[in-house]
Protein backbone atom coordinates (compact mmCIF):
# COMPACT_ATOMS: atom_id res chain seq x y z
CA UNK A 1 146.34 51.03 -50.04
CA UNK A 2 145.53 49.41 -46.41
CA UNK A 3 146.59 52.42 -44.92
CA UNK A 4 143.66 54.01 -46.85
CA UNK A 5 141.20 51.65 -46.60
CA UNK A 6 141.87 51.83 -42.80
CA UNK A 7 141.36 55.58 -42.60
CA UNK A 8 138.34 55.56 -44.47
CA UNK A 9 136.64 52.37 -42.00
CA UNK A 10 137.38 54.85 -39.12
CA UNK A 11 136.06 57.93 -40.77
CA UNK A 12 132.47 56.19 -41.59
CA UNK A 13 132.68 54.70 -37.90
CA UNK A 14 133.13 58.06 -36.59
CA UNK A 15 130.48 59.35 -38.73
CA UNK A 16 127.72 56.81 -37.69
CA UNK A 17 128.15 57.18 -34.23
CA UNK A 18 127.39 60.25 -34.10
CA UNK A 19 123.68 58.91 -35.65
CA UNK A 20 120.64 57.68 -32.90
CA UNK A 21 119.26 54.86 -34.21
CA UNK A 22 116.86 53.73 -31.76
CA UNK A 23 113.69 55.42 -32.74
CA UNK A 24 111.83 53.48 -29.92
CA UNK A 25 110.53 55.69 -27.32
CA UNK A 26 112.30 55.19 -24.05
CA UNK A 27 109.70 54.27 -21.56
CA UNK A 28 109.25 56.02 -17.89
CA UNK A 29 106.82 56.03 -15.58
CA UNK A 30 107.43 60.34 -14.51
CA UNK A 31 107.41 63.62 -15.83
CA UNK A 32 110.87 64.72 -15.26
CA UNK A 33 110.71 68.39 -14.89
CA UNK A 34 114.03 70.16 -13.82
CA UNK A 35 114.39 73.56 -12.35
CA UNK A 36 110.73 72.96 -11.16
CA UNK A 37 108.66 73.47 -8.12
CA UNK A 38 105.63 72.50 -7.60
CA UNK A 39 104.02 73.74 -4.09
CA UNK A 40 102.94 70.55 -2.22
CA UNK A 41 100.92 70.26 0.52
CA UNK A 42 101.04 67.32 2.27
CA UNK A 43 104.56 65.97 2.13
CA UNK A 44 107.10 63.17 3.86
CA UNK A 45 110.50 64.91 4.07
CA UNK A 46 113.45 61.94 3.58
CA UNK A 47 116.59 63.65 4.68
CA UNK A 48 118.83 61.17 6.30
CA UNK A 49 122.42 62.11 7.28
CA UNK A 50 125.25 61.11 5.27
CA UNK A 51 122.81 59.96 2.77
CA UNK A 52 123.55 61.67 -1.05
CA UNK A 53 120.16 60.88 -2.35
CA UNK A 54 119.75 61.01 -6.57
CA UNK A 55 116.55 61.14 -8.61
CA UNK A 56 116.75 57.57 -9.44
CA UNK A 57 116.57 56.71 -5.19
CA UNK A 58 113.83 59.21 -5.10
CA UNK A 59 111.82 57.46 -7.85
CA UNK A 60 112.25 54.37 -5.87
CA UNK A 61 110.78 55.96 -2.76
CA UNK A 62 107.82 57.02 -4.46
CA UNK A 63 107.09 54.16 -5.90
CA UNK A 64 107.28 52.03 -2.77
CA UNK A 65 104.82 54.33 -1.20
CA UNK A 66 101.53 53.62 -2.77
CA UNK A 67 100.07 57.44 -1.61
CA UNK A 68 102.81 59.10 -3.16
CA UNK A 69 101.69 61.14 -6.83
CA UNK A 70 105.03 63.37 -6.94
CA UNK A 71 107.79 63.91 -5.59
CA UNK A 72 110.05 67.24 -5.01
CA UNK A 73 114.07 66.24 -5.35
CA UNK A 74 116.22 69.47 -4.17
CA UNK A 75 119.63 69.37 -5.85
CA UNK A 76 122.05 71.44 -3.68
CA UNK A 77 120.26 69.91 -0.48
CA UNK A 78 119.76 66.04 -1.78
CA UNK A 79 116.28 66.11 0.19
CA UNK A 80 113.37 64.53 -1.49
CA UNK A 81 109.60 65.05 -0.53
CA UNK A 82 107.28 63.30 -1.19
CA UNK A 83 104.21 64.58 -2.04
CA UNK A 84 100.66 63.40 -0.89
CA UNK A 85 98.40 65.48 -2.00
CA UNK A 86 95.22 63.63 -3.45
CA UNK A 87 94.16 66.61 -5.43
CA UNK A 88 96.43 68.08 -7.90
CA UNK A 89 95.50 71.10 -9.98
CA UNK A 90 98.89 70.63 -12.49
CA UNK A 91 99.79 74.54 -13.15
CA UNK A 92 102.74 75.74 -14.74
CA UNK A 93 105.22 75.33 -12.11
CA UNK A 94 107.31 77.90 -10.38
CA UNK A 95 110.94 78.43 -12.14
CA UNK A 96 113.57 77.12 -9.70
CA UNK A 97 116.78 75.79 -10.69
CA UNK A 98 117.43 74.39 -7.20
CA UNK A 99 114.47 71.54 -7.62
CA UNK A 100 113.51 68.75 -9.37
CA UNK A 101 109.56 67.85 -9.46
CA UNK A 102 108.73 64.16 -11.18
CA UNK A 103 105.03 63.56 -11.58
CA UNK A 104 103.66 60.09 -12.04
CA UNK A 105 102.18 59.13 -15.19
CA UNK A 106 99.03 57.95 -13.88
CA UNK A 107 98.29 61.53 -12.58
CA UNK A 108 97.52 62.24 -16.04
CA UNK A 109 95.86 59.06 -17.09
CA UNK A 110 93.40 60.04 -14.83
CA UNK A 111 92.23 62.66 -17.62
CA UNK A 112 93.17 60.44 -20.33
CA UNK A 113 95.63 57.93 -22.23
CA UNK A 114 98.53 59.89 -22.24
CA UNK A 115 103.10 59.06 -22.75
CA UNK A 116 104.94 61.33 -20.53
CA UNK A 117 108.39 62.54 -21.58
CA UNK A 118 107.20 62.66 -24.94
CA UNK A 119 106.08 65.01 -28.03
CA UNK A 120 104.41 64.30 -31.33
CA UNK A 121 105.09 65.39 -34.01
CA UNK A 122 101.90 66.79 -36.36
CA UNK A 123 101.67 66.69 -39.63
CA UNK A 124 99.08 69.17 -39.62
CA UNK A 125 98.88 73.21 -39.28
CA UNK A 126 98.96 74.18 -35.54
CA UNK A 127 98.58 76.98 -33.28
CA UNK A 128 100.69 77.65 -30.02
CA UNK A 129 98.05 77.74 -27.15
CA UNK A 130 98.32 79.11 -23.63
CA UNK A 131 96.19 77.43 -21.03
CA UNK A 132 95.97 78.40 -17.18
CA UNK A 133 95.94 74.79 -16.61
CA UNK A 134 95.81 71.46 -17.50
CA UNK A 135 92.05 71.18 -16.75
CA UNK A 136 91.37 74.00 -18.75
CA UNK A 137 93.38 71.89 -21.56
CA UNK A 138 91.75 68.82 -21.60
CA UNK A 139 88.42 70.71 -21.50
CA UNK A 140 89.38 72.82 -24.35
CA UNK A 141 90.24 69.83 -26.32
CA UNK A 142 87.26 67.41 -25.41
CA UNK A 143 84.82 70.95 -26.30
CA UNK A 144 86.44 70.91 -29.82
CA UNK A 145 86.43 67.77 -30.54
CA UNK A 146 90.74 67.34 -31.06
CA UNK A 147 92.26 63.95 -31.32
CA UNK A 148 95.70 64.66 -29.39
CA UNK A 149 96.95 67.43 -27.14
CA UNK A 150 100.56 68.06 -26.64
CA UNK A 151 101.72 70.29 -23.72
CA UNK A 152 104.64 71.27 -22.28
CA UNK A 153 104.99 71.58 -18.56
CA UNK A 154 108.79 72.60 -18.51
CA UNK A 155 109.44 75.82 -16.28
CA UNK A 156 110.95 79.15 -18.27
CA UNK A 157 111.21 81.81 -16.03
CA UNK A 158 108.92 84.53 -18.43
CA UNK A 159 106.02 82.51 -18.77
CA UNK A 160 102.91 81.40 -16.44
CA UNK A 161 101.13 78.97 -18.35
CA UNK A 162 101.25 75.99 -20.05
CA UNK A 163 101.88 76.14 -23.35
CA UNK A 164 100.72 73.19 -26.19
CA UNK A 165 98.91 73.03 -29.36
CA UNK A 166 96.26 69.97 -30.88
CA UNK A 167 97.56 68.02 -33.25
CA UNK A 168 94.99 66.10 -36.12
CA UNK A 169 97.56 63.48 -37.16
CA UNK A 170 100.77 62.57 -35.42
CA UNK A 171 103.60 61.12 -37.52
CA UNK A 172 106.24 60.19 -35.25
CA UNK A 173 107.05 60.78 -31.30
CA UNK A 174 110.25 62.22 -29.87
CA UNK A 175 111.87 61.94 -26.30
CA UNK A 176 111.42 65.12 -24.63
CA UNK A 177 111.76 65.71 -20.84
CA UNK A 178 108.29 68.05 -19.64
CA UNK A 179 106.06 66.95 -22.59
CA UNK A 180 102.95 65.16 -22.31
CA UNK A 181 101.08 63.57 -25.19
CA UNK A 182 97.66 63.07 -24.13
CA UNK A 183 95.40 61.09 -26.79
CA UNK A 184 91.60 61.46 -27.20
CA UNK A 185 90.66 59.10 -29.18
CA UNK A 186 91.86 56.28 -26.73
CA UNK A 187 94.39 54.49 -28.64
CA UNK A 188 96.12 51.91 -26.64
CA UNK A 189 99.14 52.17 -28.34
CA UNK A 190 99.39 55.35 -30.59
CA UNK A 191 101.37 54.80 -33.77
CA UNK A 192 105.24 54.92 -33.78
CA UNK A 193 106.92 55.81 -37.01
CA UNK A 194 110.58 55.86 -37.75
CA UNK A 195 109.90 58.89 -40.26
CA UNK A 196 112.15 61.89 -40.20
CA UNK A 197 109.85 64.24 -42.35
CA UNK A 198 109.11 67.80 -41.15
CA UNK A 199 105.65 68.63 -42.27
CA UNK A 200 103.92 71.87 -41.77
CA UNK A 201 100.64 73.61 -42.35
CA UNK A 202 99.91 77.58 -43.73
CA UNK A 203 100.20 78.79 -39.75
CA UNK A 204 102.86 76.42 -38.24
CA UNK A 205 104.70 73.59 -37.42
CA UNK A 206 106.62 72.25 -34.71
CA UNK A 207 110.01 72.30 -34.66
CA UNK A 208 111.58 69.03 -34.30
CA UNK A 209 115.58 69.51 -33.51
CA UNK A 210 117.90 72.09 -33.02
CA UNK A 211 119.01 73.61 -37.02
CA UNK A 212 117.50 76.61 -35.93
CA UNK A 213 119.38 77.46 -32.40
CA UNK A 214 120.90 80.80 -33.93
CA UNK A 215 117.38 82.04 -34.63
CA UNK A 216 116.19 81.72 -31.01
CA UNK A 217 114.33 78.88 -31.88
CA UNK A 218 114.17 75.75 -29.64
CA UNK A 219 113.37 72.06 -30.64
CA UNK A 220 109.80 71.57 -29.45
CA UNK A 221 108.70 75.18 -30.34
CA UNK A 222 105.89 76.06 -32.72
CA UNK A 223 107.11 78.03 -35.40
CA UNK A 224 105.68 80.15 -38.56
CA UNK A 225 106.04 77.74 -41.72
CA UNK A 226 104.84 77.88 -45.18
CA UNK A 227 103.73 75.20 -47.13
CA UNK A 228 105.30 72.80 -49.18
C-alpha cells in the first residue's frame, strides 16, 4: 500500500513539472533577435583577446554606454558592436545565423508604449499584415484608428517584411523572443490575464503554442479559424 501511494506522489510530481506556472511576463529591457543582422553604421567593435564574450556581457556594454541603441553579438567570432546610429529605420533584418542583434526597448517607445519580447494574444478576428517597415506600421495603425499592434521582427530566410496584425482586445501576453506589442491607447500597464482560452474570429486567430507543429504551423502564426 506505501509502495503505491509512493509511486503515485512521484507520478503527479513528474506530471506537474512539466506545467509553467508563472504566467508573469519576464521583464527585459531588448529585443532579442537571433540569426539577425541588422546593417549598422556607426559602430564600436569590442574584440579583446582571450576574451569569450556572451550576450549577457554584451547587454552590459550597451548599457554602460549611454549612445549605444543596439548592439550586433557574432556567435562563432564572440565580437560585439555596438551600434550608434541615432537614426534607425527598424526593417526586417537580414537572415544570418552567425549574429545576434538586441535592440533596446526604448527604440520603440519612441513611437509608442510598447513590451518587447512579447505577443498578445486577441480575442478578436485578425488579419496577417506585411509592412515594409515599422514606420509604415505604426502609421498604418494610428490612420485606422487600432488599439494594439503586434509585430514580429524575427528573421526567416523567405520573407522581407515585417509581418503583424492589430488586435481590438488582448486577453493575455506570452513570452516570445522578436515580438513587439506596441499599445495605442497608452496604457501604462496593459492588462495581464492568467487565461488559457484560444479565441478566434470568422478570418483568424493567432496561434498560441505548438499542437499544430505537424501542420506547418508555428506558435505565434495567424491562422484560418472558424468560430465558436
Amino acid at each position: 500500500m506505501l509502495y503505491s501511494l509512493c509511486l503515485l506522489y512521484i507520478t503527479i510530481a513528474k506530471t506537474l513539472s512539466c506545467f509553467n506556472f508563472n504566467t508573469e511576463l519576464q521583464q527585459t529591457k531588448y529585443l532579442v533577435l537571433k540569426n539577425a543582422y541588422i546593417d549598422c553604421k556607426n559602430y564600436n567593435v569590442i574584440d579583446k583577446k582571450n576574451e569569450d564574450y556572451n550576450i549577457k556581457q554584451a547587454e552590459l556594454y550597451c548599457d554602460e554606454d549611454p549612445f549605444c541603441n543596439y548592439f550586433l553579438y557574432n556567435q562563432k567570432k564572440k565580437e560585439i558592436r555596438l551600434c550608434y546610429d541615432k537614426k534607425i529605420t527598424l526593417k526586417h533584418p537580414k537572415y544570418d545565423d552567425t549574429w545576434v542583434t538586441s535592440i533596446k526597448e526604448n527604440v520603440f517607445e519612441n513611437f509608442s508604449p510598447s513590451l518587447v519580447n512579447s505577443q498578445g494574444i486577441c480575442n478578436n478576428q485578425v488579419d496577417k499584415i506585411f509592412f515594409n517597415s515599422l514606420n509604415e506600421a505604426i502609421q498604418k495603425g494610428k490612420e485606422n484608428n487600432k488599439k494594439f499592434l503586434i509585430l514580429n521582427f524575427q528573421s526567416k530566410n523567405n520573407e522581407d517584411n515585417i509581418e503583424g496584425y492589430f488586435c481590438e482586445s488582448i486577453d493575455y501576453f506570452i513570452n516570445r523572443e522578436g515580438y513587439v506589442v506596441f499599445d495605442f491607447i497608452k496604457r501604462e500597464q496593459p492588462h495581464q490575464s492568467c487565461l488559457k482560452s484560444k479565441k478566434c474570429g470568422l478570418r483568424g486567430s493567432v496561434q498560441s503554442d505548438d499542437s499544430k507543429y505537424e501542420e506547418n504551423i508555428n506558435p505565434g502564426d495567424v491562422v484560418v479559424a472558424h468560430k465558436f
